[in-house]
Protein backbone atom coordinates (compact mmCIF):
# COMPACT_ATOMS: atom_id res chain seq x y z
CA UNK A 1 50.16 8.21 32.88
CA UNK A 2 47.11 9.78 34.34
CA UNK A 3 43.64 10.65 33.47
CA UNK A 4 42.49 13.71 32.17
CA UNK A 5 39.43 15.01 33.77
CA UNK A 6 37.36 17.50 33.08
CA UNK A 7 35.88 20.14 35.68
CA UNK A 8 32.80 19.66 33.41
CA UNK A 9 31.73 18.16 29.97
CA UNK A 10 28.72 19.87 28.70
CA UNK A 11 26.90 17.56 26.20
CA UNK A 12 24.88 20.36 23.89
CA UNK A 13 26.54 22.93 22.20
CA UNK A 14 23.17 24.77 21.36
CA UNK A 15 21.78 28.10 23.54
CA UNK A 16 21.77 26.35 26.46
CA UNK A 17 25.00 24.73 25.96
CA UNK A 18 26.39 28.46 25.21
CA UNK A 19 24.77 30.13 28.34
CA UNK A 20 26.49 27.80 30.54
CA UNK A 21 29.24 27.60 28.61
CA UNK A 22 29.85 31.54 29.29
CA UNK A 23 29.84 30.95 32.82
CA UNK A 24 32.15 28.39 32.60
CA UNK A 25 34.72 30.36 30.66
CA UNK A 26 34.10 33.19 33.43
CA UNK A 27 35.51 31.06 36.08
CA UNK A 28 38.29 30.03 34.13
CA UNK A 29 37.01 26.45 34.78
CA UNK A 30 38.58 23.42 32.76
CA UNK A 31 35.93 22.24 30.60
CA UNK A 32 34.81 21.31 26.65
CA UNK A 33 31.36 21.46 25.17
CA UNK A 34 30.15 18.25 22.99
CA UNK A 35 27.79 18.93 20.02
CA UNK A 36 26.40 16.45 17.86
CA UNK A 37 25.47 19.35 15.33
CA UNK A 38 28.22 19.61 12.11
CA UNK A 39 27.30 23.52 12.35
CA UNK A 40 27.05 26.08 15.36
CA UNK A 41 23.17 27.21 15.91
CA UNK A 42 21.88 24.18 18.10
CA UNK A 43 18.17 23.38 17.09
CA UNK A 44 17.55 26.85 15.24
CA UNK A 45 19.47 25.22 12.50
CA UNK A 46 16.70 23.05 11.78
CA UNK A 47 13.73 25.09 12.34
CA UNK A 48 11.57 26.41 9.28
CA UNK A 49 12.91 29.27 7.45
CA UNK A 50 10.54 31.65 8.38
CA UNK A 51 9.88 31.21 12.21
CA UNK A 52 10.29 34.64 14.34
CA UNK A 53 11.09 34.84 18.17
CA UNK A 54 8.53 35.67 20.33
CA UNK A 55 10.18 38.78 21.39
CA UNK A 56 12.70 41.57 20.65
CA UNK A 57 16.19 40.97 20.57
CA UNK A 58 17.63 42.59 23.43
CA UNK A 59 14.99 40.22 25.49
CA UNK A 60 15.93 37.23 23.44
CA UNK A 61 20.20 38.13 24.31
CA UNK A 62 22.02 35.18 25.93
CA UNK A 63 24.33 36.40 28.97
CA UNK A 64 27.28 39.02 28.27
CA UNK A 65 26.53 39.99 24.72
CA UNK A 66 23.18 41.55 23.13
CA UNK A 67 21.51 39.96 19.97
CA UNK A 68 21.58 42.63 17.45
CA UNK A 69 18.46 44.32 16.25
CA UNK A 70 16.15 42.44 13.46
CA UNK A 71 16.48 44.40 10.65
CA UNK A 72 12.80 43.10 9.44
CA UNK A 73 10.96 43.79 12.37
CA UNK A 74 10.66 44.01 15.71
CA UNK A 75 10.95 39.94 16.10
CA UNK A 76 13.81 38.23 15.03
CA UNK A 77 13.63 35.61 12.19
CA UNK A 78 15.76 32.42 12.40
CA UNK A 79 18.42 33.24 10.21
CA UNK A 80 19.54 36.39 12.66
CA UNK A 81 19.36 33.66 15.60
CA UNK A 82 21.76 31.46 13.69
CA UNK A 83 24.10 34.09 12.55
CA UNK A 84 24.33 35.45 16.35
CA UNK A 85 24.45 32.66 17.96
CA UNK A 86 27.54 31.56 15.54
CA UNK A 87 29.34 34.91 16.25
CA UNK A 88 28.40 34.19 20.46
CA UNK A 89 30.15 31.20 20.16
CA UNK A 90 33.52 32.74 18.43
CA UNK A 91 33.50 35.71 20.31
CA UNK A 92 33.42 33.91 23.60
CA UNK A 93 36.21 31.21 22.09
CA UNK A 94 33.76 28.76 23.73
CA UNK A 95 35.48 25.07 23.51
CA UNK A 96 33.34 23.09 21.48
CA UNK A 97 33.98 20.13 19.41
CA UNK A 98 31.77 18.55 16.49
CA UNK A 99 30.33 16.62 15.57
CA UNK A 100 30.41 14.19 18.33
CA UNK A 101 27.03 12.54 19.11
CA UNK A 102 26.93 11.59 22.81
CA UNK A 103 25.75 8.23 23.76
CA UNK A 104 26.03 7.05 27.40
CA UNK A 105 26.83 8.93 30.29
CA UNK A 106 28.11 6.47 33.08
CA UNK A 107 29.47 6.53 36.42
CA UNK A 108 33.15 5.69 36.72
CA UNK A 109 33.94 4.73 40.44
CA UNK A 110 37.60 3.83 39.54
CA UNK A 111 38.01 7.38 39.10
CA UNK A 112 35.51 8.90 41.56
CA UNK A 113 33.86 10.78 38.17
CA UNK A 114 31.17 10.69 35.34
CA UNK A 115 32.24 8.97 32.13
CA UNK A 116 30.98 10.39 28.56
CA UNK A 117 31.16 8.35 25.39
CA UNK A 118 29.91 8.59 22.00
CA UNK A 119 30.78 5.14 21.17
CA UNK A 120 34.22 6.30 19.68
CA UNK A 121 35.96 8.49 22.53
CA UNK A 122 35.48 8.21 26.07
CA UNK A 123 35.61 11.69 27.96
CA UNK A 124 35.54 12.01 31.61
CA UNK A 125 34.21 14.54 33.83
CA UNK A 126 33.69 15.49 37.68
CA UNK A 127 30.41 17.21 36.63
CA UNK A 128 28.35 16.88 33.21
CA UNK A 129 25.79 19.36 32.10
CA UNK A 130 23.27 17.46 29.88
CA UNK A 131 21.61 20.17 27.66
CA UNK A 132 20.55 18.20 24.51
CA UNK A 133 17.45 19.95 24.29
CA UNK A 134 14.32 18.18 22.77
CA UNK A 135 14.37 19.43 19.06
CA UNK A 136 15.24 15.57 18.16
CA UNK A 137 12.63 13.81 20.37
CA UNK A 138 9.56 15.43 18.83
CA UNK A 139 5.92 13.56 19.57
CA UNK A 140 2.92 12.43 17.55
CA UNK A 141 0.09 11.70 19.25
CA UNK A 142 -1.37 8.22 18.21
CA UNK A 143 -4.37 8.99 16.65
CA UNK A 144 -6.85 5.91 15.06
CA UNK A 145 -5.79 5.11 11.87
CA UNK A 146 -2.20 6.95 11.71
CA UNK A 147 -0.48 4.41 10.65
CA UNK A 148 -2.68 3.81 8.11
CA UNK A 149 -2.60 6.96 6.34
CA UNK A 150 -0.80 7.26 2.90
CA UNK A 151 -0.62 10.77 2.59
CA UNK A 152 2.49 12.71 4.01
CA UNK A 153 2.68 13.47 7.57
CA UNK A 154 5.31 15.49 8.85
CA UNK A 155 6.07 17.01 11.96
CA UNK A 156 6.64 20.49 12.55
CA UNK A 157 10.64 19.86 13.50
CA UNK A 158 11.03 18.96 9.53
CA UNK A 159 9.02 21.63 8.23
CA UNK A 160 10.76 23.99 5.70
CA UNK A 161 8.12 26.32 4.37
CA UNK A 162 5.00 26.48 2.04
CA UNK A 163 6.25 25.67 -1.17
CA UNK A 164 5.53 22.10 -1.25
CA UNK A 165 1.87 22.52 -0.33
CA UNK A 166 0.77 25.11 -3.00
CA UNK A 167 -2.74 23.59 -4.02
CA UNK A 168 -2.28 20.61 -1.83
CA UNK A 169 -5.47 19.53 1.10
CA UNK A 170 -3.52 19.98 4.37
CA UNK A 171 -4.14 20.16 7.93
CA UNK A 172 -1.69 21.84 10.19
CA UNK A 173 -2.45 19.96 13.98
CA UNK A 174 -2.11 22.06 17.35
CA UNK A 175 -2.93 25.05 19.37
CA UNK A 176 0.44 26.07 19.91
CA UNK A 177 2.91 29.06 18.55
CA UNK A 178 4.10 26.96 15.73
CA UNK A 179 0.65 25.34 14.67
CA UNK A 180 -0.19 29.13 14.65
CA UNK A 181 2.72 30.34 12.90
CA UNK A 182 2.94 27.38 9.88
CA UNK A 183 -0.32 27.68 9.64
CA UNK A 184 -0.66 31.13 9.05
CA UNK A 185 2.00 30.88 6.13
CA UNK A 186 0.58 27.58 4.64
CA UNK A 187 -2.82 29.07 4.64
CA UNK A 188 -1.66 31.74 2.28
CA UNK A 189 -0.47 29.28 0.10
CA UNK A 190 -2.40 25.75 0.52
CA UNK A 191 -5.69 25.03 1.10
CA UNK A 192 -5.28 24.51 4.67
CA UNK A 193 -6.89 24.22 8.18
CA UNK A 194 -5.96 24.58 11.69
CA UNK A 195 -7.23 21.67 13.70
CA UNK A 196 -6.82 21.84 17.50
CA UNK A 197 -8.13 20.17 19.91
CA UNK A 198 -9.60 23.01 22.45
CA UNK A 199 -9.88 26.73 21.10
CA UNK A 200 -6.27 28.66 20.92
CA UNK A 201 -5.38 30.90 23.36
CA UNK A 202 -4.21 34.32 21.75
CA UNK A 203 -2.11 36.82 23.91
CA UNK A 204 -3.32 40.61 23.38
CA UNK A 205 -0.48 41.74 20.67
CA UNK A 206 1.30 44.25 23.18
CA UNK A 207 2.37 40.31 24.91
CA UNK A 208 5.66 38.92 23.87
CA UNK A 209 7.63 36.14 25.14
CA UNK A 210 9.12 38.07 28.14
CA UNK A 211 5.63 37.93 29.14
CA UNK A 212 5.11 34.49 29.25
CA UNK A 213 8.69 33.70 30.77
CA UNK A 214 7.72 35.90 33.80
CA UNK A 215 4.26 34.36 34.17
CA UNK A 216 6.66 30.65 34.14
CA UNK A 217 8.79 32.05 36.87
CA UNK A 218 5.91 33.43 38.96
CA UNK A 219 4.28 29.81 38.62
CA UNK A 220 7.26 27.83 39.33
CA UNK A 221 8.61 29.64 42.13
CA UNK A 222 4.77 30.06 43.62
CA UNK A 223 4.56 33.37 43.10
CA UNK A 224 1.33 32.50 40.70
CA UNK A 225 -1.94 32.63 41.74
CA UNK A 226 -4.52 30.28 40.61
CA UNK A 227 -7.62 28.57 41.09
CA UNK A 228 -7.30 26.01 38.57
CA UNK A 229 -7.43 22.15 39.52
CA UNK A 230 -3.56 21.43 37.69
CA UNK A 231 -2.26 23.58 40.15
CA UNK A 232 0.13 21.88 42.73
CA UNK A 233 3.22 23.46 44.22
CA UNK A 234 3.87 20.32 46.35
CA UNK A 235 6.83 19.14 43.77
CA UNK A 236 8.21 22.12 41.78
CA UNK A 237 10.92 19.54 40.58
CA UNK A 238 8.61 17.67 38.41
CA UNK A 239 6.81 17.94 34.98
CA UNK A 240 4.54 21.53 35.40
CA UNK A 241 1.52 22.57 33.62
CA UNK A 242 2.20 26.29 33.48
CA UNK A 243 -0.07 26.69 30.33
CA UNK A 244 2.45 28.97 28.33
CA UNK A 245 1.09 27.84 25.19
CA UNK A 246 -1.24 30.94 24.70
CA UNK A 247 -0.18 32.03 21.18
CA UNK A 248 2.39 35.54 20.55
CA UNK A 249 0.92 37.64 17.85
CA UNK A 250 3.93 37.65 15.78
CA UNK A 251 3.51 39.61 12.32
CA UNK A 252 2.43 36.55 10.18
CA UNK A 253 -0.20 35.30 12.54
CA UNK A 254 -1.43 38.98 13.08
CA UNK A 255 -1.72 39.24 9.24
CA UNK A 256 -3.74 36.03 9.26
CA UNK A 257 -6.10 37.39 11.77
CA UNK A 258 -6.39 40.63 10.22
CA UNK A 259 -7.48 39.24 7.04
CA UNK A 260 -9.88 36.67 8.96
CA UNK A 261 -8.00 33.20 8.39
CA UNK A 262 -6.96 32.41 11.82
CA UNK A 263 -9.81 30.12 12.19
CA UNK A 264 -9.70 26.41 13.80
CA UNK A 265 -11.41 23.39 13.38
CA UNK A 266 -12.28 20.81 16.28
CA UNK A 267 -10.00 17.62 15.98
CA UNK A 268 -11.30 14.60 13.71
CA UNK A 269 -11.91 11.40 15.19
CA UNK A 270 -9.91 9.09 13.55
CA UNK A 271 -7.67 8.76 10.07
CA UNK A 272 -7.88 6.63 6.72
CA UNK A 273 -5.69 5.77 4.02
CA UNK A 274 -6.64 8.71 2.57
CA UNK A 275 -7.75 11.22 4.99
CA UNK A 276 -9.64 11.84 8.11
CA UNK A 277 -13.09 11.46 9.37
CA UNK A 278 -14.65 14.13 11.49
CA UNK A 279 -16.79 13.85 14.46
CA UNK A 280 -19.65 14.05 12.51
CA UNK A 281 -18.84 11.63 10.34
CA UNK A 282 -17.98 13.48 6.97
CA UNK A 283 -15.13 11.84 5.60
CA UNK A 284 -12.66 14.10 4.01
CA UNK A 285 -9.52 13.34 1.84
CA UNK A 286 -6.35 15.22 2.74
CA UNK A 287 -2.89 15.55 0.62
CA UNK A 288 -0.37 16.60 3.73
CA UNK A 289 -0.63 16.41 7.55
CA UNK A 290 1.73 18.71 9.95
CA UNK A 291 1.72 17.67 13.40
CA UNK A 292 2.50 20.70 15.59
CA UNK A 293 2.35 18.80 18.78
CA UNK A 294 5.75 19.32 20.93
CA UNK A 295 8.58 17.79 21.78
CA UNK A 296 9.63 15.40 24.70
CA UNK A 297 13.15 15.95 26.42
CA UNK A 298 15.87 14.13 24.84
CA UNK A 299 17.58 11.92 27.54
CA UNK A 300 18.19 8.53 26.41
CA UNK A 301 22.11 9.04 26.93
CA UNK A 302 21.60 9.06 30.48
CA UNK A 303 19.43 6.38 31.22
CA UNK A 304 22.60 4.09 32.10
CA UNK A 305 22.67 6.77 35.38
CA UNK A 306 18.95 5.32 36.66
CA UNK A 307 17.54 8.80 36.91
CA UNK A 308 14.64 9.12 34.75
CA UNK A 309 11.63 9.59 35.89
CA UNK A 310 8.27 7.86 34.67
CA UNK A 311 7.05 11.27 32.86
CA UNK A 312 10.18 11.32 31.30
CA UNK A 313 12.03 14.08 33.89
CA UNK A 314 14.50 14.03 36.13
CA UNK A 315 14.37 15.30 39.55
CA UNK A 316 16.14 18.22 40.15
CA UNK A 317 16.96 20.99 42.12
CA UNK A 318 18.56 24.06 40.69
CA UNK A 319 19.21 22.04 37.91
CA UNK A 320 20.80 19.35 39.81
CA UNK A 321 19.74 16.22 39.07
CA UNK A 322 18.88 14.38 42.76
CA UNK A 323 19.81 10.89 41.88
CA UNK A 324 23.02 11.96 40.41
CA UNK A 325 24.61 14.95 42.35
CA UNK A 326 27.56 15.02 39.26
CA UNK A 327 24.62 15.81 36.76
CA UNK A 328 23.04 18.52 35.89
CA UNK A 329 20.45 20.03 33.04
CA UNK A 330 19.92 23.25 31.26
CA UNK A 331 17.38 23.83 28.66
CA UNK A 332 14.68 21.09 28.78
CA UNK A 333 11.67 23.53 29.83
CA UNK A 334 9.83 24.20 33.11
CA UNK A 335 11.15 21.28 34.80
CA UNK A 336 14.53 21.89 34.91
CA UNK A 337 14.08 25.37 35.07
CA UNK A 338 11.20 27.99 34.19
CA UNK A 339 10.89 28.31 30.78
CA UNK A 340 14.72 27.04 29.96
CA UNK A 341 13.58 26.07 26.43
CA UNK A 342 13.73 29.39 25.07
CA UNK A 343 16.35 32.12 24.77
CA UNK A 344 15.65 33.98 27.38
CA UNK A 345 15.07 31.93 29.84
CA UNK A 346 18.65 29.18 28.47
CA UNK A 347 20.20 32.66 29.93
CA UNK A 348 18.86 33.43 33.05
CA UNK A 349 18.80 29.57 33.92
CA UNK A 350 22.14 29.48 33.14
CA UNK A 351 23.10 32.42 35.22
CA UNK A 352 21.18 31.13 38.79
CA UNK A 353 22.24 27.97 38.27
CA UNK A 354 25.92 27.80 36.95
CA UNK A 355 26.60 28.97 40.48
CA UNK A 356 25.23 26.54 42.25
CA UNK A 357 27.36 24.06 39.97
CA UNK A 358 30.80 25.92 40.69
CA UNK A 359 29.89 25.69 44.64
CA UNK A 360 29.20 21.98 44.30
CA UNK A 361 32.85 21.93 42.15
CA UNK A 362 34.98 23.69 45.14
CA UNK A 363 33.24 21.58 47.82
CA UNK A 364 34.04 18.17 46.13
CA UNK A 365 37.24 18.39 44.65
């Protein structure tokens, strides 16, 4: 009896996992998408209830079929995300099976292939698109004294709105779009600052998100200009500062502006049990803290394949992992491709790269 395998396993059934997975299904390709998720909607499942896109819908559409107008708004709110990408996934009778929470991804020479398990099932592959994301590998910086803190801390990956801060102390913790957006909801609610470490960045309001994925493109593909010390085209491959944190004036942070709360405080030197201490030494109790501070890829299921890098990447070209010619990723950021974290960009990643996959199929099987 032989071994069924797979043209390609694609470990991620979330929108980068369902803009590959559309190419895929275009070239009638034998394949099955894994998804450790009990639910369709990848990461957007778990975000807080009131977080908008950066951008309109028909910019925020993965490939083949458009994301329906937001009915509040020119931005879409998370819900509409969920409910189209759920309908994406039907319409396109995409092959996906849940839950199944990938473990290892190994080489199998007896076969000549790449081996998937979840610790139940074993799955093999001649190509496997890793596009876990990095919703479930969120960071925390170690500040002084965090573990020593008794109040709540929670990061902004488990936050699921204002209602449990009404009248509570908190601090909401980084420059970024969500530290902008929670904050400008909690502070309507809770008495509650913004604390960032240098002064946010805020995009004129005409800028939305297509803005931002263009500049990422631009920089990646050295298109950019700049003067600025970070720059360094000499490995496009690897992790890239492309500074696309400057904050989208979505309707709840422009409301916060407009009525003069989108204000920030410099970061505190160190925590206590029951607050922080500033720089200038004014010690401060606080009920809540809400880290805003970012993610890191999540990757650990292929570190029995010996190709992750130091900073936590893997070397790639077109998405192709260089270590591992049978690998490839989709969705992790600006590494793997230019601004691959977001809608937009899962789509056209997806569409240059897929390609480049289904070339390296037909010339090795």
């Amino acid at each position: 009896m032989s071994t069924k395998i797979f043209d390609v396993i694609v470990i991620g059934g979330g929108q980068a996992g369902l803009a590959v997975g559309y190419y895929l299904r275009r070239a009638e390709l034998d394949f099955i998408i894994l998804d450790n998720q009990q639910q369709s909607g990848g990461a957007w499942r778990h975000t807080w209830p009131s977080l908008r896109l950066f951008s309109p819908a028909w910019m925020s559409s993965l490939p083949g079929r458009l994301m329906p107008q937001s009915k509040e708004g020119k931005n879409p709110h998370r819900d509409e995300v969920l409910s189209y990408l759920a309908d994406y996934e039907q319409h396109y009778k995409l092959p996906i099976y849940r839950p199944y929470d990938v473990q290892s991804v190994e080489r199998d020479d007896q076969n000549d292939c790449l081996r998937v398990s979840d610790g139940r099932y074993t799955w093999l592959a001649n190509a496997v698109v890793s596009a876990t994301g990095t919703w479930n590998n969120y960071y925390i910086p170690d500040i002084q004294g965090r573990q020593d803190y008794l109040g709540e801390q929670r990061h902004s990956a488990h936050y699921q709105g204002p209602e449990a801060y009404k009248g509570k102390r908190v601090l909401v913790i980084g420059g970024g779009n969500s530290g902008a957006q929670i904050y400008a909801e909690l502070v309507q609610f809770a008495d509650a600052s913004w604390v960032t470490r240098e002064p946010p960045q805020f995009l004129p309001d005409d800028v939305d998100g297509r803005a931002l994925f263009d500049r990422a493109t631009a920089r990646i593909t050295g298109q950019y200009n700049s003067d600025s010390a970070d720059e360094d085209n000499s490995d496009k491959h690897r992790l890239v500062d492309i500074n696309v944190g400057n904050i989208v004036m979505v309707p709840a942070v422009k409301k916060a502006r407009d009525k003069g709360l989108l204000t920030t405080l410099p970061m505190f030197s160190r925590l206590t049990q029951q607050g922080v201490v500033w720089s200038d030494g004014r010690k401060e109790s606080i009920d809540a803290i809400i880290w805003c501070t970012g993610f890191e890829p999540e990757l650990e299921h292929l570190a029995p394949l010996g190709v992750i890098e130091e900073d936590g990447s893997i070397l790639n070209k077109q998405g192709q992992a260089l270590k591992e010619p049978r690998l490839w990723l989709f969705g992790y950021g600006n590494w793997a491709s230019p601004a691959s974290a977001t809608l937009i960009g899962a789509g056209r990643s997806a569409r240059e790269n897929v390609p480049v996959l289904l070339e390296f199929l037909s010339n090795n099987n």
